[in-house]
C-alpha atoms as a PDB file:
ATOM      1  CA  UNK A   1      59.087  52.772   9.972  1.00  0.00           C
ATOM      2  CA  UNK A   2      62.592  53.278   8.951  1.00  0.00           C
ATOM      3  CA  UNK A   3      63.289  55.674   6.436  1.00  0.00           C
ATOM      4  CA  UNK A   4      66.245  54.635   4.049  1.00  0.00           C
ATOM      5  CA  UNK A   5      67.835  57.814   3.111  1.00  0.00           C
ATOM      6  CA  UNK A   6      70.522  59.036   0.301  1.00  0.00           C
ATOM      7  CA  UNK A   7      71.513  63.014   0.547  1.00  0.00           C
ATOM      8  CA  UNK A   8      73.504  64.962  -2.666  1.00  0.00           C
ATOM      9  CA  UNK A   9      75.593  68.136  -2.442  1.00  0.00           C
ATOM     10  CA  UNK A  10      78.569  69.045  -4.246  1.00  0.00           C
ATOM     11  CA  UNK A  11      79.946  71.362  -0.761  1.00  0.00           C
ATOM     12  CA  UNK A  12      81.686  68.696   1.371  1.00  0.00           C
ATOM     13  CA  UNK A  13      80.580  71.038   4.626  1.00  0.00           C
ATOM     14  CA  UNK A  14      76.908  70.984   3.285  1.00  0.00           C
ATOM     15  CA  UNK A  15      76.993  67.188   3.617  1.00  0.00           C
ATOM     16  CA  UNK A  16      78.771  66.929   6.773  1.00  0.00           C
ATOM     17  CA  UNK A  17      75.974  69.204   8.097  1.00  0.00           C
ATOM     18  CA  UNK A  18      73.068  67.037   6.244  1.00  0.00           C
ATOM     19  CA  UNK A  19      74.188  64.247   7.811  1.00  0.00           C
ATOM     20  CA  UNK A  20      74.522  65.546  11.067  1.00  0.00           C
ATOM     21  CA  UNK A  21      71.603  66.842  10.964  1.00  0.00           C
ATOM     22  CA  UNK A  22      69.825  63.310   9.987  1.00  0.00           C
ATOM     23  CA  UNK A  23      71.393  61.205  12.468  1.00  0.00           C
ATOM     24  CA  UNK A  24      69.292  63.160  14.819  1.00  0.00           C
ATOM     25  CA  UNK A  25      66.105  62.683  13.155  1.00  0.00           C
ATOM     26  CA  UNK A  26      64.266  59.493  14.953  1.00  0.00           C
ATOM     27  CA  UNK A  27      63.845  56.414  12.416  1.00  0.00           C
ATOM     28  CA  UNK A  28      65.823  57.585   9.529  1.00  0.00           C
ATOM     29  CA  UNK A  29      68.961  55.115   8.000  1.00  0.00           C
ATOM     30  CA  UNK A  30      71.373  56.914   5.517  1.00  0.00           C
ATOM     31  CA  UNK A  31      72.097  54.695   2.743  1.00  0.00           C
ATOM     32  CA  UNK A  32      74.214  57.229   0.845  1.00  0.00           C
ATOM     33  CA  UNK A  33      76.097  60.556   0.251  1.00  0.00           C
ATOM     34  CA  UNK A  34      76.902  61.532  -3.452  1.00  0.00           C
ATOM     35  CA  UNK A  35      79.015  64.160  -4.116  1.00  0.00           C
ATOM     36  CA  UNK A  36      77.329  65.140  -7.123  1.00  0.00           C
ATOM     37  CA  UNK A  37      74.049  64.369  -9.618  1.00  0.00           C
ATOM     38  CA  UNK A  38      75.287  61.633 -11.202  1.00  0.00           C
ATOM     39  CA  UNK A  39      76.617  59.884  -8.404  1.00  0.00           C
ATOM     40  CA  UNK A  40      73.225  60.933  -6.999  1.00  0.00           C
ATOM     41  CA  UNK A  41      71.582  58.566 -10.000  1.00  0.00           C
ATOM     42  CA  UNK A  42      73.967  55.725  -9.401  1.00  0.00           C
ATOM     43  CA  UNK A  43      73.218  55.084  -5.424  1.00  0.00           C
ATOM     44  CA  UNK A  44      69.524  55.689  -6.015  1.00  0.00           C
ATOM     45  CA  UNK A  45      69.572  52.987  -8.569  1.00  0.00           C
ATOM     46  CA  UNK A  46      71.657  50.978  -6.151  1.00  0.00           C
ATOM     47  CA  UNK A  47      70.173  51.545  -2.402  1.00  0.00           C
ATOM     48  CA  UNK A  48      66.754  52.055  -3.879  1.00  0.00           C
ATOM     49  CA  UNK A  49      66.200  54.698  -0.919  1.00  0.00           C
ATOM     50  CA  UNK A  50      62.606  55.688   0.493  1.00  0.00           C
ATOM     51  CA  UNK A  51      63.703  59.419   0.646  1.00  0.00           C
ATOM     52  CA  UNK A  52      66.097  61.445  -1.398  1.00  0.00           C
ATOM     53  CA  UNK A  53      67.540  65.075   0.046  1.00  0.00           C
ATOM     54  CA  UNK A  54      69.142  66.798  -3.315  1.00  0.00           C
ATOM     55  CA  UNK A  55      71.202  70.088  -3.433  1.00  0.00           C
ATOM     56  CA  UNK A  56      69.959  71.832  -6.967  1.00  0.00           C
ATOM     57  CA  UNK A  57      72.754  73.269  -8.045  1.00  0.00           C
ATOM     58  CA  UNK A  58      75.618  70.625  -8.847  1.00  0.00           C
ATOM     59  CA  UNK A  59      77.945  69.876 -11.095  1.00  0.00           C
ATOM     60  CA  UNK A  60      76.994  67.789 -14.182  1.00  0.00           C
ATOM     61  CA  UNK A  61      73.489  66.450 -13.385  1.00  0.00           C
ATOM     62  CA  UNK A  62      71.541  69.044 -11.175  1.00  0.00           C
ATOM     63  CA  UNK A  63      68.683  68.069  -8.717  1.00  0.00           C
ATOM     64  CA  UNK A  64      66.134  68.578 -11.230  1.00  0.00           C
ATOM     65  CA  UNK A  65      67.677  66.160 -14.322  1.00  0.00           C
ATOM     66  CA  UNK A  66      68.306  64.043 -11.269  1.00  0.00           C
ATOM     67  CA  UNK A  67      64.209  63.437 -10.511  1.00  0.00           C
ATOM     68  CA  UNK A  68      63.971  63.592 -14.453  1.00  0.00           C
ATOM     69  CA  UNK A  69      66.099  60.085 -14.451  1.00  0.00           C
ATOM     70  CA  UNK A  70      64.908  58.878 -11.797  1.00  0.00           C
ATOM     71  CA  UNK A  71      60.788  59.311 -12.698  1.00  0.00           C
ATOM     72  CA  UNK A  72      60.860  56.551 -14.749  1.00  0.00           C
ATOM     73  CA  UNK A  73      62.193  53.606 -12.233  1.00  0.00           C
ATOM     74  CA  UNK A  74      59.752  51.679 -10.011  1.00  0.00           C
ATOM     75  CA  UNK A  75      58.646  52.469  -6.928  1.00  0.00           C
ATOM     76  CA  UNK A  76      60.705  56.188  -7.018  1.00  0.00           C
ATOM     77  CA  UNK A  77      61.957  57.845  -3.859  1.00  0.00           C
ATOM     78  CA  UNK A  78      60.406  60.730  -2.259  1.00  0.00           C
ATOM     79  CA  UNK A  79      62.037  64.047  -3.231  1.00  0.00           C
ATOM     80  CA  UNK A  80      63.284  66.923  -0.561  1.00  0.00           C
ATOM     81  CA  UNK A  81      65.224  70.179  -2.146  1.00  0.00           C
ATOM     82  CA  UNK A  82      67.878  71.506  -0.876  1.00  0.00           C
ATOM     83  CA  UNK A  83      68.815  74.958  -2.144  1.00  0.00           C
ATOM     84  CA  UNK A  84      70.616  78.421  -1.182  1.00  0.00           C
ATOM     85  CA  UNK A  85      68.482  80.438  -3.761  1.00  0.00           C
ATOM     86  CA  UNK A  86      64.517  80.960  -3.554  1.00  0.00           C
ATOM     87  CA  UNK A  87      64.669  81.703  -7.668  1.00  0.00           C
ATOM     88  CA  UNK A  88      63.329  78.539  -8.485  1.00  0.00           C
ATOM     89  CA  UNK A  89      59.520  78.910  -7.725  1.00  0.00           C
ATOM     90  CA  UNK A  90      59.415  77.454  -4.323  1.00  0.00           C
ATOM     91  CA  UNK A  91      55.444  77.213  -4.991  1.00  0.00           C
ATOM     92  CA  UNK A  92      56.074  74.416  -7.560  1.00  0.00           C
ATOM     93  CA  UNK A  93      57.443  72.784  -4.887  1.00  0.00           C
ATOM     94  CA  UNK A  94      54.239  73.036  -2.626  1.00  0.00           C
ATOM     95  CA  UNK A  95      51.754  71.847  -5.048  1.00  0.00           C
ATOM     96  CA  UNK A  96      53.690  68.861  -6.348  1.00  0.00           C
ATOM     97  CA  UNK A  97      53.188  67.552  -2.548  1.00  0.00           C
ATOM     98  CA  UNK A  98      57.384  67.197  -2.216  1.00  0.00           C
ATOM     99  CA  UNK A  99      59.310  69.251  -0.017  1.00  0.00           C
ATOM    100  CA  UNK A 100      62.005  71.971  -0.033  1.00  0.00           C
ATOM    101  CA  UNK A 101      64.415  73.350   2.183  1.00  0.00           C
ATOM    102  CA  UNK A 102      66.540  76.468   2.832  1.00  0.00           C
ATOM    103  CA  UNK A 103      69.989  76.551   3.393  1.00  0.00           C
ATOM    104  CA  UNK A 104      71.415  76.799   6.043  1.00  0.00           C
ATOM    105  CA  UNK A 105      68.919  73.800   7.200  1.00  0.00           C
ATOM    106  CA  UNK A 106      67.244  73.880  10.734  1.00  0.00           C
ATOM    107  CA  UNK A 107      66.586  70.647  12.658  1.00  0.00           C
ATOM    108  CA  UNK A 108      63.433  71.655  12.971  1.00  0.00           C
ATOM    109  CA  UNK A 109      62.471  72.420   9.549  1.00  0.00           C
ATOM    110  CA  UNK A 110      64.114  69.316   8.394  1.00  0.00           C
ATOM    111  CA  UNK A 111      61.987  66.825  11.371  1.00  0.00           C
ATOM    112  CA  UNK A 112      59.316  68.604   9.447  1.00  0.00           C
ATOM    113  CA  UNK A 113      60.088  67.409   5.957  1.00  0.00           C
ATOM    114  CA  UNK A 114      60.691  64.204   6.829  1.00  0.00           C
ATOM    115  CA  UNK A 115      57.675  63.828   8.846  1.00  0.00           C
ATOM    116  CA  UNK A 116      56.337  64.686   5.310  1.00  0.00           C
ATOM    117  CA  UNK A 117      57.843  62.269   3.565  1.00  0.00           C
ATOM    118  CA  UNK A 118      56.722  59.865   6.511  1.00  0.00           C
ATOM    119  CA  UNK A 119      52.938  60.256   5.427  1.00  0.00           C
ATOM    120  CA  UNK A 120      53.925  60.381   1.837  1.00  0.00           C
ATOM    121  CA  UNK A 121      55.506  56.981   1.707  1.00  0.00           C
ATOM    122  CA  UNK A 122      52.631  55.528   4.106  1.00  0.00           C
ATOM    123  CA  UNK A 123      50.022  56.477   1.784  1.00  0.00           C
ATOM    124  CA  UNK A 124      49.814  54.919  -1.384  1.00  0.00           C
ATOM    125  CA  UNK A 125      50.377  56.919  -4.439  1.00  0.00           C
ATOM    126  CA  UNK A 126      51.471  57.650  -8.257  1.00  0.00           C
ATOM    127  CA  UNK A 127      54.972  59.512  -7.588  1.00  0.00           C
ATOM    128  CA  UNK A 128      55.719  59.577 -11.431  1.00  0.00           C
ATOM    129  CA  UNK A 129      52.524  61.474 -12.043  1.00  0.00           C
ATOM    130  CA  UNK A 130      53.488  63.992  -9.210  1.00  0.00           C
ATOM    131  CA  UNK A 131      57.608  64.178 -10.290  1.00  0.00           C
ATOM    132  CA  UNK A 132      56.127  65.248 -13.830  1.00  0.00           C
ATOM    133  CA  UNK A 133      54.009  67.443 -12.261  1.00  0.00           C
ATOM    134  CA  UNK A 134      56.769  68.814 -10.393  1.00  0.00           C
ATOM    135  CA  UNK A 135      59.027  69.552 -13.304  1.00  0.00           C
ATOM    136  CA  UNK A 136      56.234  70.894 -15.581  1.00  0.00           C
ATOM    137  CA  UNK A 137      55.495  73.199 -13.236  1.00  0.00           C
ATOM    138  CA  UNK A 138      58.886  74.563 -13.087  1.00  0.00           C
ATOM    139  CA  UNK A 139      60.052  77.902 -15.400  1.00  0.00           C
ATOM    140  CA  UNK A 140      62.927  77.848 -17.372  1.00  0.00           C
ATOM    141  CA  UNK A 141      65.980  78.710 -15.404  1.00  0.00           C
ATOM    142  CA  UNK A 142      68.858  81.042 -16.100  1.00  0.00           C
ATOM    143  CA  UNK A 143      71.134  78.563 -16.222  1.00  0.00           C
ATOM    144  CA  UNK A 144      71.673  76.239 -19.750  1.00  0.00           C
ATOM    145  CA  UNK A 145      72.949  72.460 -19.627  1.00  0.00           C
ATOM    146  CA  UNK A 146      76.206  72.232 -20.719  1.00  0.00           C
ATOM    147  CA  UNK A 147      75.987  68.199 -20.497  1.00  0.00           C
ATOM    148  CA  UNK A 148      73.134  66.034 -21.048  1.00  0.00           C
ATOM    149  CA  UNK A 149      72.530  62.399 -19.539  1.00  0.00           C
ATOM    150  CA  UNK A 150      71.955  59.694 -21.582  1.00  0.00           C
ATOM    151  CA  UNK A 151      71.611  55.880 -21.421  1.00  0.00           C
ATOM    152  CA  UNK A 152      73.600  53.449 -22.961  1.00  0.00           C
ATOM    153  CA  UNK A 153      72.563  50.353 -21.787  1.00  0.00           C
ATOM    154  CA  UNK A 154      72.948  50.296 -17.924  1.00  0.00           C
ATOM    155  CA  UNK A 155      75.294  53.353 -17.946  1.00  0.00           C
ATOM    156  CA  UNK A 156      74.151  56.842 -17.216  1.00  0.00           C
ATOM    157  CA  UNK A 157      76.818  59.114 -19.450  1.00  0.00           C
ATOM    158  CA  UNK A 158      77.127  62.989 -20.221  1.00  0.00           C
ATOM    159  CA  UNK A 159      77.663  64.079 -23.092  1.00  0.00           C
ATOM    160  CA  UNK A 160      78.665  67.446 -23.866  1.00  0.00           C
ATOM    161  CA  UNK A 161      75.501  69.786 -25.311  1.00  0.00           C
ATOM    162  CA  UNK A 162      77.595  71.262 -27.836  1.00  0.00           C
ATOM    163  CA  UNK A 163      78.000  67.979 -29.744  1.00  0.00           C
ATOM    164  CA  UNK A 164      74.602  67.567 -29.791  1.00  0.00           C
ATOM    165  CA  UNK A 165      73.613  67.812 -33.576  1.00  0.00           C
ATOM    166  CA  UNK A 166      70.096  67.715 -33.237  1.00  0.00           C
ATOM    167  CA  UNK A 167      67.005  66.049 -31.138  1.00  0.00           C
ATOM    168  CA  UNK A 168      64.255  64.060 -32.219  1.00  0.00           C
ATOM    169  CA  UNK A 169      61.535  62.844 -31.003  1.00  0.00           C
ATOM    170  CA  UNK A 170      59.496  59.135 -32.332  1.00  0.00           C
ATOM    171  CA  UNK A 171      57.085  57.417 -31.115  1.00  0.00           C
ATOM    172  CA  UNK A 172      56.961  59.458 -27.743  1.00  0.00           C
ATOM    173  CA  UNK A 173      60.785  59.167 -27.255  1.00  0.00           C
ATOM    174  CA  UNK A 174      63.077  61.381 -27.516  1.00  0.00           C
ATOM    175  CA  UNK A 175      66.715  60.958 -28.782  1.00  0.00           C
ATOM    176  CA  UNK A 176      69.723  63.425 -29.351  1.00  0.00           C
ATOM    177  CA  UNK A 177      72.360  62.839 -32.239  1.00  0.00           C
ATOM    178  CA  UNK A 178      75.998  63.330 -31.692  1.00  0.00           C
ATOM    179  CA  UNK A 179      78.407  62.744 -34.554  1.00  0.00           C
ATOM    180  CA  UNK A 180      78.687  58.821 -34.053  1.00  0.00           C
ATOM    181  CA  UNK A 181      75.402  57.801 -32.360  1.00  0.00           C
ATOM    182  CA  UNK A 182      71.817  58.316 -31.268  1.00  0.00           C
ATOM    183  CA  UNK A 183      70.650  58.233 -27.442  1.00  0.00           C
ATOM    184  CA  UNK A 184      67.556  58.368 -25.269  1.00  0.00           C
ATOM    185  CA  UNK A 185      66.954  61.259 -22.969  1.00  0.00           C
ATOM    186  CA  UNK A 186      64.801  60.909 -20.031  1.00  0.00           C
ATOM    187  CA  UNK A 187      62.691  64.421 -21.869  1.00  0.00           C
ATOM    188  CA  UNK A 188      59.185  63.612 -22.477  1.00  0.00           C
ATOM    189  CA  UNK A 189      58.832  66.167 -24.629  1.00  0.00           C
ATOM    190  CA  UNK A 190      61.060  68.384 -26.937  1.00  0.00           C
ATOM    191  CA  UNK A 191      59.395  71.218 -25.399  1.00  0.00           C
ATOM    192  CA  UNK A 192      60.562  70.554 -22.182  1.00  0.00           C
ATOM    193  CA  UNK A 193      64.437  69.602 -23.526  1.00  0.00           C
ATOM    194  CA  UNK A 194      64.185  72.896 -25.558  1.00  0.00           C
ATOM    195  CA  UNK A 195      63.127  74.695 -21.717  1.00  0.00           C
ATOM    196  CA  UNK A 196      67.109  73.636 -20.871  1.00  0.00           C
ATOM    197  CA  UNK A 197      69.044  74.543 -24.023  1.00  0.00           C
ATOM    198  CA  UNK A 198      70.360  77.713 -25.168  1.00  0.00           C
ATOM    199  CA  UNK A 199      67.553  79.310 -26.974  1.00  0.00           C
ATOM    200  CA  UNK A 200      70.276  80.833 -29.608  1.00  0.00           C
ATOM    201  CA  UNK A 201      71.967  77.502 -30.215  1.00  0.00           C
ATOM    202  CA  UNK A 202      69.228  75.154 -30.747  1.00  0.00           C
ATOM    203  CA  UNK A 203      66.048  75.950 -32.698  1.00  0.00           C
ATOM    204  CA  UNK A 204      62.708  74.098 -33.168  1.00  0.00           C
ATOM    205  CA  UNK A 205      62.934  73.366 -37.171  1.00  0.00           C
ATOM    206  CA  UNK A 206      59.979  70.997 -37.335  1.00  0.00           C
ATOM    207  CA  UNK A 207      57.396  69.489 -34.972  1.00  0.00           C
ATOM    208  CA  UNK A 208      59.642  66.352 -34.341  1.00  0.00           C
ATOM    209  CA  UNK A 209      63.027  68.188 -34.337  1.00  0.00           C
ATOM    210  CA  UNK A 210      65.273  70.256 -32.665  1.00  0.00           C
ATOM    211  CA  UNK A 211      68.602  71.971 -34.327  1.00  0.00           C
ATOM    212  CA  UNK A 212      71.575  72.975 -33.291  1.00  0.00           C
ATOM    213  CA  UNK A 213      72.887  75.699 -35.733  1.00  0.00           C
ATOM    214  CA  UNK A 214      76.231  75.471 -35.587  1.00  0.00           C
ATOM    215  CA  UNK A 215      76.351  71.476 -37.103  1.00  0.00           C
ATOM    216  CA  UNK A 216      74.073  72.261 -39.811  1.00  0.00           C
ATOM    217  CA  UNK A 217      75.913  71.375 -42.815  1.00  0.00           C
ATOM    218  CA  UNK A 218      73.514  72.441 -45.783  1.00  0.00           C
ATOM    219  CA  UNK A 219      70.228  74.277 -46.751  1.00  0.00           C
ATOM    220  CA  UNK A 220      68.193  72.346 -49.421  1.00  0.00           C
ATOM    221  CA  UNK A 221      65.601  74.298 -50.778  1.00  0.00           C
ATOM    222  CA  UNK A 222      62.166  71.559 -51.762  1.00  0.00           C
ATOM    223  CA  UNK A 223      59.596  72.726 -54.634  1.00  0.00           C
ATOM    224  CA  UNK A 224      56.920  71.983 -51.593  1.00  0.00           C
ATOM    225  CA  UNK A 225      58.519  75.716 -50.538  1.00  0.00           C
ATOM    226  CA  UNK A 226      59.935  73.661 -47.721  1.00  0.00           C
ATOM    227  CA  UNK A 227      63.834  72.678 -46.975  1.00  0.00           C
ATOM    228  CA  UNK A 228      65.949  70.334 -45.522  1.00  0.00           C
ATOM    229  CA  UNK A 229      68.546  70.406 -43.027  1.00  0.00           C
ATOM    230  CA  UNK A 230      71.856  68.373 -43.683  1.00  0.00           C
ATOM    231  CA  UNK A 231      73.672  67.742 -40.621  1.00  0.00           C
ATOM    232  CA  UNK A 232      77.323  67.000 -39.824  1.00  0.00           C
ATOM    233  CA  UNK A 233      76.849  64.035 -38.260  1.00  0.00           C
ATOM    234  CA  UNK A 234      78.554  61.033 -39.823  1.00  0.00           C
ATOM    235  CA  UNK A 235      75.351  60.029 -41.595  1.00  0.00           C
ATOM    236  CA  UNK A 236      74.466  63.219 -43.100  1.00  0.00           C
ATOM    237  CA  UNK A 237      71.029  63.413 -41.760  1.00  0.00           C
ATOM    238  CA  UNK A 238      68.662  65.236 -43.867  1.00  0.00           C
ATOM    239  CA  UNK A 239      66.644  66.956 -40.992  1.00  0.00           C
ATOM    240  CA  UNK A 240      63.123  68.574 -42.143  1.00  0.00           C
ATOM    241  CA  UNK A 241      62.923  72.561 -41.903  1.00  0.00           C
ATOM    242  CA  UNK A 242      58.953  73.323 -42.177  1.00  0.00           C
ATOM    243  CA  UNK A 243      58.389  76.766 -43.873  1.00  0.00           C
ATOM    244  CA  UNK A 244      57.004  78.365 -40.698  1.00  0.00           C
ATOM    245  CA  UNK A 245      60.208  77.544 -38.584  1.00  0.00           C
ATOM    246  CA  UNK A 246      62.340  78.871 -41.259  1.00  0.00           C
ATOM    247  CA  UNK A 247      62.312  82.709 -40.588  1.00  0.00           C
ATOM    248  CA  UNK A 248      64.848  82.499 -37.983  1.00  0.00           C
ATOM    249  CA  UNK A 249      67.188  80.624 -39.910  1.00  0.00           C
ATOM    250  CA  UNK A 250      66.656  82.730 -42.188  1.00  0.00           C
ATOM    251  CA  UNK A 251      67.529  85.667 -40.028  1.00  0.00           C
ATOM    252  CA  UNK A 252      71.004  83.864 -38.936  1.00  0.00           C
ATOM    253  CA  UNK A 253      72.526  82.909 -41.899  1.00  0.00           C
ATOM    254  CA  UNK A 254      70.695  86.070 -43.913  1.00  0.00           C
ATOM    255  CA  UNK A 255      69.752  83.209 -47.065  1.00  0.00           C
END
């Protein structure tokens, strides 16, 4: 079978090299080459590829929020890694049956992934299950989002974190508030949005919410010995503070 391939890296000689390195690989068709994560999300949406080779660190979407949009869609791509750094629990990699890779990249090692992904795709199989297995499995990494993708209609857009107000999550989806609007995140949980915030900027203030510090507006004491947030959104959302999340605000803003 032909395998319809898309690659991502943000290092223009990393491509040429990935796609080098694929032409030589028997039975494999590249459909794509994105320069970055987003781009990445666009030509999977559009080629619809059987196999996807990501770089992990890139520029506004990296390879990981890259399977986080794409675990939703139908029929999902297989997943290889691409990476420089071995600080991002290679083992999580093994047990979620995808693949990773080194750089530089062998044409060995990389016959070997796709021959992988060969077996993967002619074996029937719940991919979602095994993407959310994939990024459970991963620890928090050093490095905080500084944009966040959401979906406006058709449109995959970035927003920057910082205007993030809060995050909230109803009826198993989650949302995040700017100043103007409400969006859906492809997070299942807030736990695992929480995993790639700043842990200084944005705290858990309730079961259902997440707050970032610096646009809360006002602290309203309640005779249940709870409070409530006020944000500085545009609608002055009253955001719940439980008593047991409290102490740390308390510890900021010394109240």
């Amino acid at each position: 079978m032909t395998i319809r391939t898309v690659f991502a890296d943000d290092e223009k000689l990393a491509r040429e090299e990935i796609g080098y390195l694929l032409q030589q690989v028997d039975d494999v068709q590249v459909v794509g080459a994105a320069e970055n994560g987003l781009d990445a999300v666009q030509m999977i949406e559009r080629e619809r590829p059987d196999l996807v080779l990501l770089d992990i660190e890139m520029p506004g979407l990296d390879g990981f929020q890259v399977v986080r949009e794409m675990r939703s869609i139908d029929n999902p791509p297989r997943f290889i890694f691409v990476t420089a750094y071995d600080r991002y629990a290679l083992q999580a990699f093994e047990v979620s049956a995808l693949d990773y890779l080194m750089k530089p990249v062998s044409a060995d090692r990389l016959a070997q992934a796709i021959d992988k992904a060969r077996a993967s795709l002619e074996t029937p199989e719940n991919l979602s299950e095994k993407l959310t297995a994939l990024l459970s499995a991963l620890p928090g990494r050093g490095r905080r989002l500084s944009k966040v993708p959401v979906r406006r209609r058709k449109h995959l857009l970035l927003i920057d974190v910082e205007d993030v107000a809060y995050s909230q999550v109803k009826d198993g989806i989650v949302f995040v508030a700017t100043r103007d609007t409400q969006d859906v995140v492809a997070y299942r949980t807030l736990d695992e949005f929480a995993v790639d915030l700043d842990p200084d900027v944005f705290y858990r203030v309730h079961r259902s919410f997440l707050a970032n510090v610096n646009h809360i507006r006002e602290i309203i004491p309640l005779p249940s010995g709870n409070y409530e947030l006020v944000m500085d959104d545009a609608a002055a959302t009253h955001v719940p503070l439980s008593r047991q999340h409290a102490r740390e605000l308390r510890r900021i803003y010394k109240w």
